[in-house]
N, C-alpha and C. Protein backbone atom coordinates (compact mmCIF):
# COMPACT_ATOMS: atom_id res chain seq x y z
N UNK A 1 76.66 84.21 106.39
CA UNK A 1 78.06 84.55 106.45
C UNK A 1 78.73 84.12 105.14
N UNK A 2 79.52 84.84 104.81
CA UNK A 2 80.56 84.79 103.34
C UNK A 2 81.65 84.20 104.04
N UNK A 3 81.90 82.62 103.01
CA UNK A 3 83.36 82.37 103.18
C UNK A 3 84.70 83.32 102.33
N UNK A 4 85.42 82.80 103.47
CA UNK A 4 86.46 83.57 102.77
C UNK A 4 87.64 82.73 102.05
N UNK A 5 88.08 82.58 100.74
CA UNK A 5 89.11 81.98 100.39
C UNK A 5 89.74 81.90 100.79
N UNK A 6 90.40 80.50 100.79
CA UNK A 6 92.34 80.13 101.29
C UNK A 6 92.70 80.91 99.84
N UNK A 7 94.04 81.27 100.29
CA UNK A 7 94.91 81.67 98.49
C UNK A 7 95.51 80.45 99.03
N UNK A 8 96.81 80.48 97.27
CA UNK A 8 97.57 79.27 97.47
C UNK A 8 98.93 80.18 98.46
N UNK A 9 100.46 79.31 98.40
CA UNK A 9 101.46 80.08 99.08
C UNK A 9 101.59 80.89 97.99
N UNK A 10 101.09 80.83 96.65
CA UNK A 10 102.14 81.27 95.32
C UNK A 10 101.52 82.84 95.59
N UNK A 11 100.27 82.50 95.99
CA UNK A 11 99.00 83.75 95.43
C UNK A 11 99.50 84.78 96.65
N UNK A 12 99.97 83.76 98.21
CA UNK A 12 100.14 84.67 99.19
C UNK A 12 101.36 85.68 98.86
N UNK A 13 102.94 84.78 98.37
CA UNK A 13 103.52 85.32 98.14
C UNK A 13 103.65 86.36 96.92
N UNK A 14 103.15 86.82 96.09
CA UNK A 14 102.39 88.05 95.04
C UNK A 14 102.02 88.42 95.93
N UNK A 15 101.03 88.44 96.48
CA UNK A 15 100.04 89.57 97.15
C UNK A 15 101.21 90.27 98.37
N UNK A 16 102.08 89.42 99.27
CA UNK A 16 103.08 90.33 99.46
C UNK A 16 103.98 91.26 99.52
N UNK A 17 104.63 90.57 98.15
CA UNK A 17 105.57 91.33 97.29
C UNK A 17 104.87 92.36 96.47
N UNK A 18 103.61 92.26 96.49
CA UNK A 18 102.90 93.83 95.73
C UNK A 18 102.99 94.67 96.48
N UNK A 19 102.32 93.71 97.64
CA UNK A 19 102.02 95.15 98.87
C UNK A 19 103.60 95.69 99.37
N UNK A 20 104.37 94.88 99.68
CA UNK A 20 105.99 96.01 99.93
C UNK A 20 106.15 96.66 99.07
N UNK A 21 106.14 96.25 97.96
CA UNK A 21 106.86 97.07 96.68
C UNK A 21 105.87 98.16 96.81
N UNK A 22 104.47 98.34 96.69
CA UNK A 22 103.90 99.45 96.53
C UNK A 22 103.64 100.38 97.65
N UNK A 23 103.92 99.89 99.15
CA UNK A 23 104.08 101.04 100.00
C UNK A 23 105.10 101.36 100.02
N UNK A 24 106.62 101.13 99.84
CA UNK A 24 108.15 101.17 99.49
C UNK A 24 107.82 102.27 98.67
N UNK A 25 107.66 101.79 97.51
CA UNK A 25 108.01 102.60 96.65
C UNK A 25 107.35 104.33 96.52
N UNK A 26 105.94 103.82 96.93
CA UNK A 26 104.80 104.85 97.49
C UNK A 26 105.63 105.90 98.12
N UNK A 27 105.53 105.20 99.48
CA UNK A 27 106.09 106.48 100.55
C UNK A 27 107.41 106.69 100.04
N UNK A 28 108.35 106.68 99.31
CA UNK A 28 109.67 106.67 99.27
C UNK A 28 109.36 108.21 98.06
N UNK A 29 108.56 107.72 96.89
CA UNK A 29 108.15 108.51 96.22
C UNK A 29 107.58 110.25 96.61
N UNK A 30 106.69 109.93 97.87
CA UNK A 30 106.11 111.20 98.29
C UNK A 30 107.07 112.01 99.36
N UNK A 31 107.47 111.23 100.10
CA UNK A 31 108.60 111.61 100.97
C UNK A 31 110.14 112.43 99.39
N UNK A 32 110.50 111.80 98.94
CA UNK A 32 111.27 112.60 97.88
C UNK A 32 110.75 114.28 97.68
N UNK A 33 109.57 114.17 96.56
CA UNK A 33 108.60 115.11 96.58
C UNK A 33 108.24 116.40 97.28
N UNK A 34 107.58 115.52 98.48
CA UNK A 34 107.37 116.98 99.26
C UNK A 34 108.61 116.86 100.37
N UNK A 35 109.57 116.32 100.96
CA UNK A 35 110.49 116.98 101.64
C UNK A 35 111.41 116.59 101.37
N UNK A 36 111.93 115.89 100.40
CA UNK A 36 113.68 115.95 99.43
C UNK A 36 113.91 115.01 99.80
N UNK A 37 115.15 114.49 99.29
CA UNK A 37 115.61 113.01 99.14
C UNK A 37 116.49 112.92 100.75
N UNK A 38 116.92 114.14 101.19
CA UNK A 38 117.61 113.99 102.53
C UNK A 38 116.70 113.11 103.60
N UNK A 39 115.62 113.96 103.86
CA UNK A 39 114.56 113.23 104.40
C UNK A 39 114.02 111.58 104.30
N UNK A 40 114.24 111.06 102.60
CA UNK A 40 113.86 109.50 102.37
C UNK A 40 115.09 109.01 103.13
N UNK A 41 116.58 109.61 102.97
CA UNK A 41 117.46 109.30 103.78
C UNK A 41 117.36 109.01 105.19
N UNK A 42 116.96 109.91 105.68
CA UNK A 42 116.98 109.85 106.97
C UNK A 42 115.49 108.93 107.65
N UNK A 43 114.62 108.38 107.00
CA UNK A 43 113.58 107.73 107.31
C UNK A 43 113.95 106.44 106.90
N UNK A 44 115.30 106.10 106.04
CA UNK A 44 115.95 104.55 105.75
C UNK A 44 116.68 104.30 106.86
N UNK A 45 117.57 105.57 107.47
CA UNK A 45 118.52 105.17 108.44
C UNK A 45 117.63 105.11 109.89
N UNK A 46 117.03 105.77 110.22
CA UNK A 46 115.68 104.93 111.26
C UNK A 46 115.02 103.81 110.94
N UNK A 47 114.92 103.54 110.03
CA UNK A 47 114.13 102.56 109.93
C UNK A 47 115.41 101.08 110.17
N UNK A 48 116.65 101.76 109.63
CA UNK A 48 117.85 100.72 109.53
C UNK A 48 117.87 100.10 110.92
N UNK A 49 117.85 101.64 111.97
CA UNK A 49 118.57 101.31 113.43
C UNK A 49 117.32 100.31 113.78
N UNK A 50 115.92 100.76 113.61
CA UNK A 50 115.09 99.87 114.13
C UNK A 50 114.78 97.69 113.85
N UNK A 51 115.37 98.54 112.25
CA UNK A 51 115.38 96.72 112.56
C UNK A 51 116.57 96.19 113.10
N UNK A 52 117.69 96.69 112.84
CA UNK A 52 118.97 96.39 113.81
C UNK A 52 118.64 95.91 115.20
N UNK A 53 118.16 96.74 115.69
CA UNK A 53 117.58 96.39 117.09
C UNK A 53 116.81 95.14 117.34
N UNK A 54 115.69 95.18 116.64
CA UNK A 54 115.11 94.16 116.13
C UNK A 54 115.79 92.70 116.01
N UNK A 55 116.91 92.48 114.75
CA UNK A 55 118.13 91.75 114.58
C UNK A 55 118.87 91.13 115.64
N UNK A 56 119.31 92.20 116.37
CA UNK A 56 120.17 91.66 117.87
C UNK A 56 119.31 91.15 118.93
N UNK A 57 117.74 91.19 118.91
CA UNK A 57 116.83 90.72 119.83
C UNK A 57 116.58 89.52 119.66
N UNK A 58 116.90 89.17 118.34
CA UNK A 58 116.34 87.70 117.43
C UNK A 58 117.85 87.04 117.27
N UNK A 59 118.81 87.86 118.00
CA UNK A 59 119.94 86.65 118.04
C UNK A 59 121.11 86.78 116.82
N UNK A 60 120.79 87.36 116.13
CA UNK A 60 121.57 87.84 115.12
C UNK A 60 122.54 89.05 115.10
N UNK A 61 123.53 87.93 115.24
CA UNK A 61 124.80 88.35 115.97
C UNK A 61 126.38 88.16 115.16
N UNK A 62 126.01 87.35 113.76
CA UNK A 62 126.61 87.10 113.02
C UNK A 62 126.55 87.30 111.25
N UNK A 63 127.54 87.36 110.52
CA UNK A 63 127.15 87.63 109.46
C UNK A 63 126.33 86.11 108.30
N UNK A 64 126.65 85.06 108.70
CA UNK A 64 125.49 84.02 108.38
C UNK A 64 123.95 83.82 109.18
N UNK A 65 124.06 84.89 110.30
CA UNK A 65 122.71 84.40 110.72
C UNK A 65 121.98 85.56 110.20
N UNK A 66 122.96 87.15 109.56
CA UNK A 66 122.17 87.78 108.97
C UNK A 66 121.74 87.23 107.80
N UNK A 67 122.49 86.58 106.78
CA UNK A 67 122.58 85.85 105.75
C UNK A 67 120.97 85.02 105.66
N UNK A 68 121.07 84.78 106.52
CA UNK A 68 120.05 83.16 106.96
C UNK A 68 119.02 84.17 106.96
N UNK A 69 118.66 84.96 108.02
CA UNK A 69 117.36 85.99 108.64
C UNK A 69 116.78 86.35 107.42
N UNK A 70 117.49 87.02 106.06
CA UNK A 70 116.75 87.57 105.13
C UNK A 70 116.64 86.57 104.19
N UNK A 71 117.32 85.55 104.14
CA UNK A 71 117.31 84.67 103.02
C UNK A 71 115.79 84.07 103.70
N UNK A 72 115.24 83.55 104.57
CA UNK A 72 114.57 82.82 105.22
C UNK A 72 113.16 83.83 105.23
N UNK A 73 112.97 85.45 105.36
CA UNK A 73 112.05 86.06 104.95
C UNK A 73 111.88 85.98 103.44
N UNK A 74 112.90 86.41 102.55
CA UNK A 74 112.87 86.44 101.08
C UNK A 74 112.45 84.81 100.21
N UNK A 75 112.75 84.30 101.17
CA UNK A 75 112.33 82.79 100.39
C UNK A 75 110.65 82.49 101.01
N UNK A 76 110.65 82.26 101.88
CA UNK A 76 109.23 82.19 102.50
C UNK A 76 108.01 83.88 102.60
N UNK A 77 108.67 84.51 102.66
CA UNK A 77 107.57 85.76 102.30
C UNK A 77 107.17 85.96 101.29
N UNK A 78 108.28 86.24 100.35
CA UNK A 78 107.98 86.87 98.90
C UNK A 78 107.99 85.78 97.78
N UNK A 79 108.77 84.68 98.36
CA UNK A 79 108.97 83.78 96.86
C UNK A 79 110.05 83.86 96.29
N UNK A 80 111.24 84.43 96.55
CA UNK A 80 112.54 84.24 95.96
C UNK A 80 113.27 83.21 95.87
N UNK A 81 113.77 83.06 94.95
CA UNK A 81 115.09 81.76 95.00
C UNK A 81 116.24 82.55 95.17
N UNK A 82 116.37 81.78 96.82
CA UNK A 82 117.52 82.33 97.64
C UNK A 82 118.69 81.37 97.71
N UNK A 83 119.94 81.55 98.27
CA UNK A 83 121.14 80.50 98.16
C UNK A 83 122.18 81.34 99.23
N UNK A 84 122.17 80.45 100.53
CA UNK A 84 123.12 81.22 101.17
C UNK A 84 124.66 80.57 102.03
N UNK A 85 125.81 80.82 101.91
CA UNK A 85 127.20 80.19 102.54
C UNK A 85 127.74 80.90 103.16
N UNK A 86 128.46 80.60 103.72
CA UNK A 86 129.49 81.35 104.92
C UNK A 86 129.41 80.67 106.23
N UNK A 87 130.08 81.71 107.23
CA UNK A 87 130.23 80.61 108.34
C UNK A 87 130.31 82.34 109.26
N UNK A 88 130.63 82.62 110.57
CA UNK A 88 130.59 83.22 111.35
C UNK A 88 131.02 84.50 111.41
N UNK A 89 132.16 84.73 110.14
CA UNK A 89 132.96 85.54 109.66
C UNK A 89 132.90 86.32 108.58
N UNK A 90 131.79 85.55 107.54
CA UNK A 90 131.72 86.12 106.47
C UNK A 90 130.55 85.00 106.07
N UNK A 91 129.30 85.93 105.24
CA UNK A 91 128.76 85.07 104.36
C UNK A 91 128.17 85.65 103.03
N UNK A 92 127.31 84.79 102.74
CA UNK A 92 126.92 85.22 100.74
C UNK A 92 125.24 84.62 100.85
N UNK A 93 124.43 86.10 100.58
CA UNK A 93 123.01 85.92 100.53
C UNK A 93 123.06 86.04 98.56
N UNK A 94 122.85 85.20 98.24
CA UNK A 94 122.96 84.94 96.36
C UNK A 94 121.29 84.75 96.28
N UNK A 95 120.73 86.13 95.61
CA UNK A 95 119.21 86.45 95.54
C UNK A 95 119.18 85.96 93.87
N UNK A 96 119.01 84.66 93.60
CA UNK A 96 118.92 84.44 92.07
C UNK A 96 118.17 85.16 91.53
N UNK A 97 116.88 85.16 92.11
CA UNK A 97 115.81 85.46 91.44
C UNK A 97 114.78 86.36 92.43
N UNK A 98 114.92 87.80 92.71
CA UNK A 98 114.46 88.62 94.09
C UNK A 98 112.95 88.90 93.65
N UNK A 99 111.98 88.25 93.75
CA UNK A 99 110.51 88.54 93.53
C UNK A 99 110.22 89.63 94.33
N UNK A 100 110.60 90.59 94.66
CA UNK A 100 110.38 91.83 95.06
C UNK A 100 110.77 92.95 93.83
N UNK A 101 111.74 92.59 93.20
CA UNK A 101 112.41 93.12 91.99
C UNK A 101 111.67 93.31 91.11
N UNK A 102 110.94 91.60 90.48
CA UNK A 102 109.86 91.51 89.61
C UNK A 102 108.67 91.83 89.96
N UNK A 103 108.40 92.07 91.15
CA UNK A 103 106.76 92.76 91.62
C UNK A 103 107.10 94.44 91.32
N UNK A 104 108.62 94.78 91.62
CA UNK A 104 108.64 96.45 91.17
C UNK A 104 108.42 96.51 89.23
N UNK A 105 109.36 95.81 89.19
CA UNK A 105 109.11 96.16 87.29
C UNK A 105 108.15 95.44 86.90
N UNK A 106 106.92 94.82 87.45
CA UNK A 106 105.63 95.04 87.06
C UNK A 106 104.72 95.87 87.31
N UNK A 107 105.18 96.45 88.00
CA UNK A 107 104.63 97.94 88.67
C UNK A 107 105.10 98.75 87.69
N UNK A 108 106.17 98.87 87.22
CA UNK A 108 107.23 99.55 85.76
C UNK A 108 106.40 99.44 84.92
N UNK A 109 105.95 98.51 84.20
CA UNK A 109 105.41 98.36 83.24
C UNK A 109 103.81 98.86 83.32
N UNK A 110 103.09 98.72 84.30
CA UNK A 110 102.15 99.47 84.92
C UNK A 110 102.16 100.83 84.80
N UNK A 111 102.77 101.84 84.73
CA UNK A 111 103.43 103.22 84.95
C UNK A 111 104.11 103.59 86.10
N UNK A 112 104.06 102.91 86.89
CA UNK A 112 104.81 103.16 88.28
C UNK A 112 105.76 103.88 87.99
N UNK A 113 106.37 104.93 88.34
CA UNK A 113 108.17 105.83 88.04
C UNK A 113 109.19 105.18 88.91
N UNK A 114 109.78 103.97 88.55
CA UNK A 114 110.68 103.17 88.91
C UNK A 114 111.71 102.32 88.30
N UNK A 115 112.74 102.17 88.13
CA UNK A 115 114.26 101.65 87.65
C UNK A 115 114.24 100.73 88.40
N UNK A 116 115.37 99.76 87.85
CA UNK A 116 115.55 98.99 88.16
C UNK A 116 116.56 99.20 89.40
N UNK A 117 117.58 100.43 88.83
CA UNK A 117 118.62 100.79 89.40
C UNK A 117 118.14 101.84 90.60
N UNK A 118 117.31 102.32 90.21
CA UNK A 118 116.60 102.95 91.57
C UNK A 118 115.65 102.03 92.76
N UNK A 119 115.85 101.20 92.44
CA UNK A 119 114.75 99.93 93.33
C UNK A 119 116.20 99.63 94.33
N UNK A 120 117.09 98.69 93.35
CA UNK A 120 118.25 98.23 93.82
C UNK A 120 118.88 98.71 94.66
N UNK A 121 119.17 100.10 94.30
CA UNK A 121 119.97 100.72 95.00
C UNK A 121 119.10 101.47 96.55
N UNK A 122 117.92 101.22 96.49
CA UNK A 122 117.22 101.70 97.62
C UNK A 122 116.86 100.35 98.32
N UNK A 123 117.28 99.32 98.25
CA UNK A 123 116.97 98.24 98.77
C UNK A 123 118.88 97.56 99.69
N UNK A 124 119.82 98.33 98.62
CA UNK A 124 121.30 97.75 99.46
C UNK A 124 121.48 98.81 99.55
N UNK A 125 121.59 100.15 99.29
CA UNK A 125 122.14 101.70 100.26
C UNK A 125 121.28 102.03 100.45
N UNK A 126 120.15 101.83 100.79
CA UNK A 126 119.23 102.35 101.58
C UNK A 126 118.91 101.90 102.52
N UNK A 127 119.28 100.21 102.43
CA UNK A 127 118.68 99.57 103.93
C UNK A 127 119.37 98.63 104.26
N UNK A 128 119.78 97.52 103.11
CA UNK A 128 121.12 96.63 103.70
C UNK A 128 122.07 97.43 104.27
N UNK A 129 122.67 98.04 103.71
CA UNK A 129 123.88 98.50 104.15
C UNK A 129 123.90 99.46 105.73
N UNK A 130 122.45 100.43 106.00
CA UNK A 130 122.60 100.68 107.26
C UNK A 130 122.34 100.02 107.99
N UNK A 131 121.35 98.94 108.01
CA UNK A 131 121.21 97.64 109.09
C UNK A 131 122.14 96.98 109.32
N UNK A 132 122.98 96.51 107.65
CA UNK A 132 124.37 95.97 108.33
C UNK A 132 125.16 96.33 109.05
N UNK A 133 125.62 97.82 109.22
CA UNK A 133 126.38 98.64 109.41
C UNK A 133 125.86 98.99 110.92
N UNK A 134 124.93 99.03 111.13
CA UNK A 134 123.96 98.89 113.19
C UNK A 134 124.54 97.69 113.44
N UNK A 135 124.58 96.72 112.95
CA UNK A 135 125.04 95.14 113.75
C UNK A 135 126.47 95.20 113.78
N UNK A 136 127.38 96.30 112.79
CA UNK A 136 128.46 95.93 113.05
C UNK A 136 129.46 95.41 112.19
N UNK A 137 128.60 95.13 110.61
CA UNK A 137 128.77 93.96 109.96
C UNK A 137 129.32 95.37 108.73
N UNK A 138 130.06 95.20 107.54
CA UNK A 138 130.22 95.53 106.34
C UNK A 138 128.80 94.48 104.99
N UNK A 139 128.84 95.49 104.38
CA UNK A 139 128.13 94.67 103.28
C UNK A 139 128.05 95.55 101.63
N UNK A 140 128.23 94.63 101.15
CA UNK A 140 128.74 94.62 99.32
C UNK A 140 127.87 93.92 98.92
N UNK A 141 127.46 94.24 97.57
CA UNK A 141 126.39 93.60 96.85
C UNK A 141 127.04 93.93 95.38
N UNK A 142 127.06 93.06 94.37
CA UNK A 142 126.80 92.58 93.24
C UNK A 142 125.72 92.67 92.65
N UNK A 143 125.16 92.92 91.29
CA UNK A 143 123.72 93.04 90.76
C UNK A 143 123.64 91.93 89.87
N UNK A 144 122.76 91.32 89.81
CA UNK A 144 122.95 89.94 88.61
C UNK A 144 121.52 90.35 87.46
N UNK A 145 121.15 89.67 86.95
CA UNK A 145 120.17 89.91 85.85
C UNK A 145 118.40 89.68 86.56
N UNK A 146 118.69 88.43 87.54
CA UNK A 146 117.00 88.70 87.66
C UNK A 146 117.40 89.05 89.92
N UNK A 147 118.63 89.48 90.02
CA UNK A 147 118.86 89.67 91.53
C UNK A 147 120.24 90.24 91.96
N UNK A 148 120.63 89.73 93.56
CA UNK A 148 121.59 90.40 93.37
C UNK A 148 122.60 89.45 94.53
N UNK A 149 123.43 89.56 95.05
CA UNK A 149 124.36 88.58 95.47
C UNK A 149 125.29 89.76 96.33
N UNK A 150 124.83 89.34 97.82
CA UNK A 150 125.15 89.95 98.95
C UNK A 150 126.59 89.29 99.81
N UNK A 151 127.38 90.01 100.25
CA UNK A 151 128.24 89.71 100.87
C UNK A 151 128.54 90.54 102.32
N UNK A 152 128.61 89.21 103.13
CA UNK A 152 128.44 90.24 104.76
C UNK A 152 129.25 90.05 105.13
N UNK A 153 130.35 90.69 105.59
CA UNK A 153 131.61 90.47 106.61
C UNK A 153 131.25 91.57 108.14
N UNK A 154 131.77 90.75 108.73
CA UNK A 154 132.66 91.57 110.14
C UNK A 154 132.98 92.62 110.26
């Protein structure tokens, strides 16, 4: 029998953030392609309602516990340096540094056909914003240099 390596968390989190970024971007790519961008639309806003659903099952019922939910995947899944405040009414997911971002523009530099501004913007109008918008919640985002800085209200 072949052992199998432990990775470290660093190695787990890369190997993560490759694999989203490259089925993301993958299917988002072929879906464009062969049946138009209406269609990537409409496979973000299903996918929105489903984790919504998802969201309200896990208790998340507020705009800091949405805050918390992704800050708490993005820090422990992928490796981001996350930073989050607010209180019941309003809060602030501040993505310093979104290692999902930097796993896409190493994929960029790779040849991958991907922007920065096309990542971004398919990551908060493509999916923050309809998940927020299933719970109930408004959401605004800011772009910073290595992330981006989320704001959830009521």
């Amino acid at each position: 029998m072949v052992e199998i390596p432990e990775l470290s968390k660093e190695e787990i989190q890369k190997t993560a953030s490759e694999m989203f970024v490259g089925i993301l971007v993958g299917t988002g790519a072929y879906i464009r392609q062969k049946l138009g961008p209406e269609a990537e639309d409409e496979l973000g806003t299903m996918a929105a309602q489903g984790c919504a659903m998802n969201l309200g099952a896990l208790g998340v019922d507020t705009p800091l516990k949405y805050a918390l939910h992704y800050a708490t995947m993005s820090k422990n899944l992928h490796g981001s340096d996350v930073r989050v405040e607010g209180n019941s009414e309003s809060a602030i997911l501040d993505t310093k540094t979104c290692a999902t971002l930097k796993a896409a523009m190493e994929f960029k530099e790779k040849g991958m056909p991907i922007s920065r501004e096309e990542y971004c913007h398919g990551c908060i109008d493509g999916y923050h914003k309809k998940v927020a918008a299933n719970i109930g919640f408004n959401l605004g985002a800011t772009f910073t240099e290595d992330g981006c800085r989320m704001t959830i209200t009521r």
